[in-house]
Protein backbone atom coordinates (compact mmCIF):
# COMPACT_ATOMS: atom_id res chain seq x y z
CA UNK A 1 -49.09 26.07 -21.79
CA UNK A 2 -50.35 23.21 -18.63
CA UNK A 3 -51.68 25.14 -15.45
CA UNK A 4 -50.14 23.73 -12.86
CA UNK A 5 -50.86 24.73 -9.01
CA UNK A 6 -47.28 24.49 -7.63
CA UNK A 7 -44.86 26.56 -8.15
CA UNK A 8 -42.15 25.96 -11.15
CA UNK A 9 -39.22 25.04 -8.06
CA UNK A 10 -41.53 22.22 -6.90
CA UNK A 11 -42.08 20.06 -10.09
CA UNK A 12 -38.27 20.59 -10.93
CA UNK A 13 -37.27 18.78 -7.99
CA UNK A 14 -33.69 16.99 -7.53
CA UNK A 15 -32.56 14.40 -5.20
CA UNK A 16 -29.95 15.70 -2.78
CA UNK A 17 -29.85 12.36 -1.14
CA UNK A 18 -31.62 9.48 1.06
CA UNK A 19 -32.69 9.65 4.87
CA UNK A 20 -33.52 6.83 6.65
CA UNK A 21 -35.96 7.57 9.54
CA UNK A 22 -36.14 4.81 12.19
CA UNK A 23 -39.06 4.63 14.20
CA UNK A 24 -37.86 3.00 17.22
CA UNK A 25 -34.57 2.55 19.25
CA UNK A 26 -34.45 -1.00 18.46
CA UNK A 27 -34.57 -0.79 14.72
CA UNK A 28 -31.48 1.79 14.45
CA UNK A 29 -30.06 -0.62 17.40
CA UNK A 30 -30.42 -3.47 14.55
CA UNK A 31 -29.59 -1.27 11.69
CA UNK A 32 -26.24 -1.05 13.77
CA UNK A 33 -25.65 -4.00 14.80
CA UNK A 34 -25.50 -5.25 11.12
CA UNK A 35 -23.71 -2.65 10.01
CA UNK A 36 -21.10 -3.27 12.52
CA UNK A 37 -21.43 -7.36 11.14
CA UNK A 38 -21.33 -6.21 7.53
CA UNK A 39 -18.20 -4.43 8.52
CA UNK A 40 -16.35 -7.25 10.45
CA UNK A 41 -17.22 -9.66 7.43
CA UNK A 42 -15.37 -7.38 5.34
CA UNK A 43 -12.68 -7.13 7.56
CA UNK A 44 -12.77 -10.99 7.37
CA UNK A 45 -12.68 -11.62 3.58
CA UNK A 46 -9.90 -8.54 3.09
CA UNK A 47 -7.72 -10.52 5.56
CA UNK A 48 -8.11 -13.80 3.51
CA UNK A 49 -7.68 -11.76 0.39
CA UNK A 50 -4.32 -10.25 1.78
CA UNK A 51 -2.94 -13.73 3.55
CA UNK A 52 -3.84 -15.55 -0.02
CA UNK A 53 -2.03 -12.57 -1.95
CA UNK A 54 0.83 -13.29 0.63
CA UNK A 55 1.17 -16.74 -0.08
CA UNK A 56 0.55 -17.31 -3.47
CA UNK A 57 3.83 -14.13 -4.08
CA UNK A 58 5.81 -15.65 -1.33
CA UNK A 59 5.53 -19.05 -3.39
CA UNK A 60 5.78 -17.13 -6.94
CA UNK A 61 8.62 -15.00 -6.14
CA UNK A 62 10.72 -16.27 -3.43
CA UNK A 63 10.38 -20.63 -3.06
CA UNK A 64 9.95 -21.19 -6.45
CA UNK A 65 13.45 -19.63 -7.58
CA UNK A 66 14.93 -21.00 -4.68
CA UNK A 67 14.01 -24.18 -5.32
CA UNK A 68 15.03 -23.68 -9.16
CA UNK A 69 18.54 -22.17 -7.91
CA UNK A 70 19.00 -25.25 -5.59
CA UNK A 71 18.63 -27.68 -7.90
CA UNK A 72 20.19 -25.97 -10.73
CA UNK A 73 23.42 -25.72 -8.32
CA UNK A 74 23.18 -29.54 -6.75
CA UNK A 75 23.14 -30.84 -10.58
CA UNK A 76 25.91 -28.83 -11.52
CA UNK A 77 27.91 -29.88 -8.67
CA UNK A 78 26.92 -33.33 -9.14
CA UNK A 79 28.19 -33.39 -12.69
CA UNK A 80 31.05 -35.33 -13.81
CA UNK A 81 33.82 -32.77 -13.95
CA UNK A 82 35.92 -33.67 -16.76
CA UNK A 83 39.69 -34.62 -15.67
CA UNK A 84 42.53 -32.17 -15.61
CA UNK A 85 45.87 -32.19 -14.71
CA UNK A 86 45.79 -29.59 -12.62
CA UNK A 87 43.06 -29.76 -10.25
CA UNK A 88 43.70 -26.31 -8.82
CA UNK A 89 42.11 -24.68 -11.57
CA UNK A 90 38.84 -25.71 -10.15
CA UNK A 91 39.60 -24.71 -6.87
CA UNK A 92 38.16 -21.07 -6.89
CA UNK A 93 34.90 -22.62 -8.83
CA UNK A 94 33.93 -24.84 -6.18
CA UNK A 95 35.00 -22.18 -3.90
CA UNK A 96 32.43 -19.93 -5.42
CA UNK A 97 30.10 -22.78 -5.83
CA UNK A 98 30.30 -23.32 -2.17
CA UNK A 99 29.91 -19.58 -1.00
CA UNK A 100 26.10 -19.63 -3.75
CA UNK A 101 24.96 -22.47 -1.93
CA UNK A 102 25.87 -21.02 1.30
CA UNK A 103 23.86 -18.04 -0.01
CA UNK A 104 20.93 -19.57 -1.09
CA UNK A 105 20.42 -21.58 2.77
CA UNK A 106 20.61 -18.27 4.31
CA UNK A 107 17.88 -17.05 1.55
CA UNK A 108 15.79 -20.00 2.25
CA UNK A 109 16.30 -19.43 5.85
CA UNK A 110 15.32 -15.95 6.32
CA UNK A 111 12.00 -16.92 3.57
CA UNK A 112 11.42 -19.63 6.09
CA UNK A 113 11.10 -16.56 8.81
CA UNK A 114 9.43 -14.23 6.28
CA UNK A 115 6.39 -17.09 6.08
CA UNK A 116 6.34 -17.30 9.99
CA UNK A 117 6.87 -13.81 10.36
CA UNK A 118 3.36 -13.65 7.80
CA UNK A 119 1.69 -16.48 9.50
CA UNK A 120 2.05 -14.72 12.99
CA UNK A 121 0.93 -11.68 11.17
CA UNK A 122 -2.43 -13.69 10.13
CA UNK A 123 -2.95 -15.11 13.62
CA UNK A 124 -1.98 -11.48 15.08
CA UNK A 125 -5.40 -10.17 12.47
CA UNK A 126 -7.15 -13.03 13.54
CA UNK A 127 -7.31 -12.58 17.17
CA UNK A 128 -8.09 -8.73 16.87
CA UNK A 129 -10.85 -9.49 14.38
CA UNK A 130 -12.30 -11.92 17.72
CA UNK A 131 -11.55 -9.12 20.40
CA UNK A 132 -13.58 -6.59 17.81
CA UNK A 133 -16.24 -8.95 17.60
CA UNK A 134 -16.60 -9.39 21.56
CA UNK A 135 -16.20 -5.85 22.18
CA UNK A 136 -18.75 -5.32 19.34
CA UNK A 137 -21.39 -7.80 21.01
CA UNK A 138 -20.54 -6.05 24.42
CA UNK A 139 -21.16 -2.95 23.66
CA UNK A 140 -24.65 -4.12 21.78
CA UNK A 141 -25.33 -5.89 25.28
CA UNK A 142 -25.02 -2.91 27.21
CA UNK A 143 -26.54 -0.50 25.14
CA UNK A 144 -29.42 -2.99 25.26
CA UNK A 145 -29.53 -3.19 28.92
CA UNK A 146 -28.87 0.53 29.42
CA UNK A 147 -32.02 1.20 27.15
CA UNK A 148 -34.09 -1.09 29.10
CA UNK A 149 -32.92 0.15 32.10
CA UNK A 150 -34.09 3.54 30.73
CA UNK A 151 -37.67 2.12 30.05
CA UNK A 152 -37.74 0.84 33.31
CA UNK A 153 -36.94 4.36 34.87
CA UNK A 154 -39.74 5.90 33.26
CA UNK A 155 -42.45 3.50 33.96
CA UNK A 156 -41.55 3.55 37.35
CA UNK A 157 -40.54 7.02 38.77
């Protein structure tokens, strides 16, 4: 058996977690400040992440059948029908025809204000990501002059 001065509960230690200790105002002013950076860079690449997610389904799953549809319907209606003798029988399939490409505008349409709708969205994220940022440097600049300020009272009662 190894003598050992300490007690048996100090050598078995565990780590319970990490403290940082700042020695100064100004380094846990800094350690904020790019935390508060770190955060809005985040913030930054999620929104491009999310906008490029956007686009790249909104062109997968909505224009890209629509455009398939369209054409699919344009080259069937351009088609040589064959000749009947009674041209009534088409009638109702044009009809229909008619009322799927009338169907497929408004779809494009309202895709058309589903990608504005998006894009507003995006500008909408961007703009609050810039007010964040100003706010963010604001506060920094006041906290900054309010410490000095603080300094300032001290030295000179």
């Amino acid at each position: 058996m190894i003598f050992s001065p300490f007690p048996s509960f100090i050598r078995a230690r565990e780590t319970l977690g990490v403290a940082t200790v700042y020695l100064s105002r100004q380094a846990l002013r800094d350690r904020q400040q790019q935390q508060v950076l770190e955060i809005l860079l985040l913030i930054a690449v999620l929104n491009g992440g999310v906008c490029l997610l956007m686009a790249i389904n909104l062109q997968r799953l909505v224009w890209q059948p629509l455009r398939q549809l369209l054409e699919a319907m344009e080259s069937s209606a351009n088609d040589s029908v064959p000749a009947v003798n009674n041209a009534s029988e088409w009638t109702p399939a044009r009809q229909r025809l008619q009322q799927l490409r009338q169907q497929l505008v408004t779809a494009q349409t309202r895709a058309t204000e589903a990608e504005t709708a998006a894009q507003l969205a995006h500008e909408q994220v961007e703009h609050s990501e810039q007010t964040l940022q100003h706010t963010s440097q604001a506060l920094l600049a006041t906290q900054q002059l309010a410490a000095l300020g603080g300094l300032v009272a001290k030295r000179h009662p």
